[in-house]
Protein backbone atom coordinates (compact mmCIF):
# COMPACT_ATOMS: atom_id res chain seq x y z
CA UNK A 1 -98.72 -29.51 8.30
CA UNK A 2 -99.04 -31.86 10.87
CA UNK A 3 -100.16 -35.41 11.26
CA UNK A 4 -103.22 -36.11 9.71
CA UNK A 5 -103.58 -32.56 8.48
CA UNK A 6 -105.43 -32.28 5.24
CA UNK A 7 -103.38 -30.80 2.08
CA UNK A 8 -104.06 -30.26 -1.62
CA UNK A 9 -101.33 -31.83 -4.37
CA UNK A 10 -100.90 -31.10 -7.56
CA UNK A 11 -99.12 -32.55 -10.35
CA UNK A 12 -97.98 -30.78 -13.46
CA UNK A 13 -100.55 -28.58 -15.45
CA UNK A 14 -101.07 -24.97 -15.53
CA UNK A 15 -100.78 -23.83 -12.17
CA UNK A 16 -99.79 -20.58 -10.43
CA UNK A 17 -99.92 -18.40 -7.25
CA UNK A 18 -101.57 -15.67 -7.07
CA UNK A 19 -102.63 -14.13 -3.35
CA UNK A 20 -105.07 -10.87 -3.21
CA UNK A 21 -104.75 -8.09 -0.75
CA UNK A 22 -106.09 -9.35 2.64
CA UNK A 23 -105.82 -12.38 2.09
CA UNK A 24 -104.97 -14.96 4.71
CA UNK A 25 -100.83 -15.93 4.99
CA UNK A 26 -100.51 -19.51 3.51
CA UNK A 27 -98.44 -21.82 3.98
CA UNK A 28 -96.91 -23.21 0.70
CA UNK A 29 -94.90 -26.58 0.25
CA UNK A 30 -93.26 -26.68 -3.26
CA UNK A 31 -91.79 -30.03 -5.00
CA UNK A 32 -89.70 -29.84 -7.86
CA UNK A 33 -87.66 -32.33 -9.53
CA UNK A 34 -85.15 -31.24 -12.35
CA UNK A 35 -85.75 -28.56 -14.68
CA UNK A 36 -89.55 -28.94 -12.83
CA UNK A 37 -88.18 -26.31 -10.91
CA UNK A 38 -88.82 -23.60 -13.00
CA UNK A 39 -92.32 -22.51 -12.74
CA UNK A 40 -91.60 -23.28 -8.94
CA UNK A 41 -89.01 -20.31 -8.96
CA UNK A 42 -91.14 -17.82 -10.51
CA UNK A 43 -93.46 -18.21 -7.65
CA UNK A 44 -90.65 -17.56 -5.37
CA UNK A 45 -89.53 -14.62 -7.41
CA UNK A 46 -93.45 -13.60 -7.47
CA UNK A 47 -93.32 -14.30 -3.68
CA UNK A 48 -90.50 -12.00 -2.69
CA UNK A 49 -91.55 -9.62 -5.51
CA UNK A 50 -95.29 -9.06 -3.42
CA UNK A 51 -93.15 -8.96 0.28
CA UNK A 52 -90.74 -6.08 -1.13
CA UNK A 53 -93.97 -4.26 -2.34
CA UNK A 54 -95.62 -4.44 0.46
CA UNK A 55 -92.90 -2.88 2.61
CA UNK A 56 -92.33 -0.19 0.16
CA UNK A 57 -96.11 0.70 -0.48
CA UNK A 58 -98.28 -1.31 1.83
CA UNK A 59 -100.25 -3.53 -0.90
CA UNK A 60 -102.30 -5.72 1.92
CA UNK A 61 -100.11 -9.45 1.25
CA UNK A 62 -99.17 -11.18 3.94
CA UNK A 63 -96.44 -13.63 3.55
CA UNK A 64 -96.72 -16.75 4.96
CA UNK A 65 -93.86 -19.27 4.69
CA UNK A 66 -92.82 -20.98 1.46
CA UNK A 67 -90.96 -24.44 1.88
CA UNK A 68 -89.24 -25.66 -1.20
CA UNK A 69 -87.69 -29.51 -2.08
CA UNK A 70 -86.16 -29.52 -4.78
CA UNK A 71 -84.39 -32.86 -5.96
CA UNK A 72 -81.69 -33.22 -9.42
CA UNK A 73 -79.07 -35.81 -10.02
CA UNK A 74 -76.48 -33.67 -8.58
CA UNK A 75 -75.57 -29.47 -7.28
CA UNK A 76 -74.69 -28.75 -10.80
CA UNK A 77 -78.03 -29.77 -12.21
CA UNK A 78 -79.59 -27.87 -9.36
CA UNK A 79 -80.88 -24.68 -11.36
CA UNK A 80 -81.12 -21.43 -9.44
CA UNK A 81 -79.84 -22.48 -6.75
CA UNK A 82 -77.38 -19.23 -5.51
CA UNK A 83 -81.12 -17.19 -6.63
CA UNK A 84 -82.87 -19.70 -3.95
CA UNK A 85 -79.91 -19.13 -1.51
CA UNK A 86 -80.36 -15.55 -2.10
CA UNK A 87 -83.92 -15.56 -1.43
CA UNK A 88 -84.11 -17.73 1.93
CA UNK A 89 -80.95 -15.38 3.35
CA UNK A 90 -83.37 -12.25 2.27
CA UNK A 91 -86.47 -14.15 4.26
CA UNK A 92 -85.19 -16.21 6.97
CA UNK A 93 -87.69 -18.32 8.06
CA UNK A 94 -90.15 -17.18 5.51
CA UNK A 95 -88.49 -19.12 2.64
CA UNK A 96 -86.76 -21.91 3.22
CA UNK A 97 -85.51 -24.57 1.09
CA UNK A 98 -84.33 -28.81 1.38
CA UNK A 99 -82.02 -29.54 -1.96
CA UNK A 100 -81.45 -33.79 -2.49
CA UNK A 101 -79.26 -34.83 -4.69
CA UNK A 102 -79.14 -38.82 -5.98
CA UNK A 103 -76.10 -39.30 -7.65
CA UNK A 104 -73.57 -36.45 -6.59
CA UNK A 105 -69.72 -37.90 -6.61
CA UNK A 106 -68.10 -34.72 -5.88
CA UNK A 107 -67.89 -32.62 -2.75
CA UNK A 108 -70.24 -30.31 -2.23
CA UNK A 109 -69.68 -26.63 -1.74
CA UNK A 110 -69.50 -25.30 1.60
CA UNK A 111 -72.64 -22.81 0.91
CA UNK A 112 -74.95 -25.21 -0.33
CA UNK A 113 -73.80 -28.29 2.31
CA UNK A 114 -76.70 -27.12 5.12
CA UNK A 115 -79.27 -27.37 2.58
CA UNK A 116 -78.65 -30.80 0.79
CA UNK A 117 -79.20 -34.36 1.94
CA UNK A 118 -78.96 -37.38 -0.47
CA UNK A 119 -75.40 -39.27 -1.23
């Protein structure tokens, strides 16, 4: 997005993401807070599930890039988070992902520390 570009929002619900062949790439911004993370994830895993596909068989979807924030108290209440690791080193640039953390007291590991902000 860029300044004064028009998005859609939604909070909670039903919600999913489902793309058809030849369909335009989108681009997706995700926002999770807490366990709000988990229908977030199966998108991703949907995501990377419809990439692998098409590079094996050619089903028409063309990724577009996926940006996920993701907030929780602190890393250890951050819930998939070597799965989301493993998925933006699998699509770099493609998927990418911005953890915060409000209330973390301990150091943070070494893998995670380029993909956190917050104290």
């Amino acid at each position: 997005c860029t300044l004064d570009s028009e998005v859609a929002l939604r909070v909670g619900g039903d919600f999913f993401f489902d793309p058809q062949p030849g369909d335009s790439p989108v681009k997706l911004v995700l926002i999770a807070g807490g366990v709000g993370i988990n229908p977030l994830f199966s998108i991703l895993l949907h995501i990377a599930d419809l990439q692998g596909y098409q590079e094996g068989k050619g089903n028409g979807y063309k990724m577009g890039t996926v940006k996920l924030y993701y907030s929780a108290k602190n890393t250890s209440e951050l819930l998939f988070k070597k799965n989301i690791l493993g998925l933006m080193n699998a699509f770099p640039g493609k998927i990418t992902c911005r953890f915060h953390v409000t209330q973390q007291s301990s150091q943070i590991c070494k893998e995670l520390q380029p993909h956190v902000t917050g104290k």
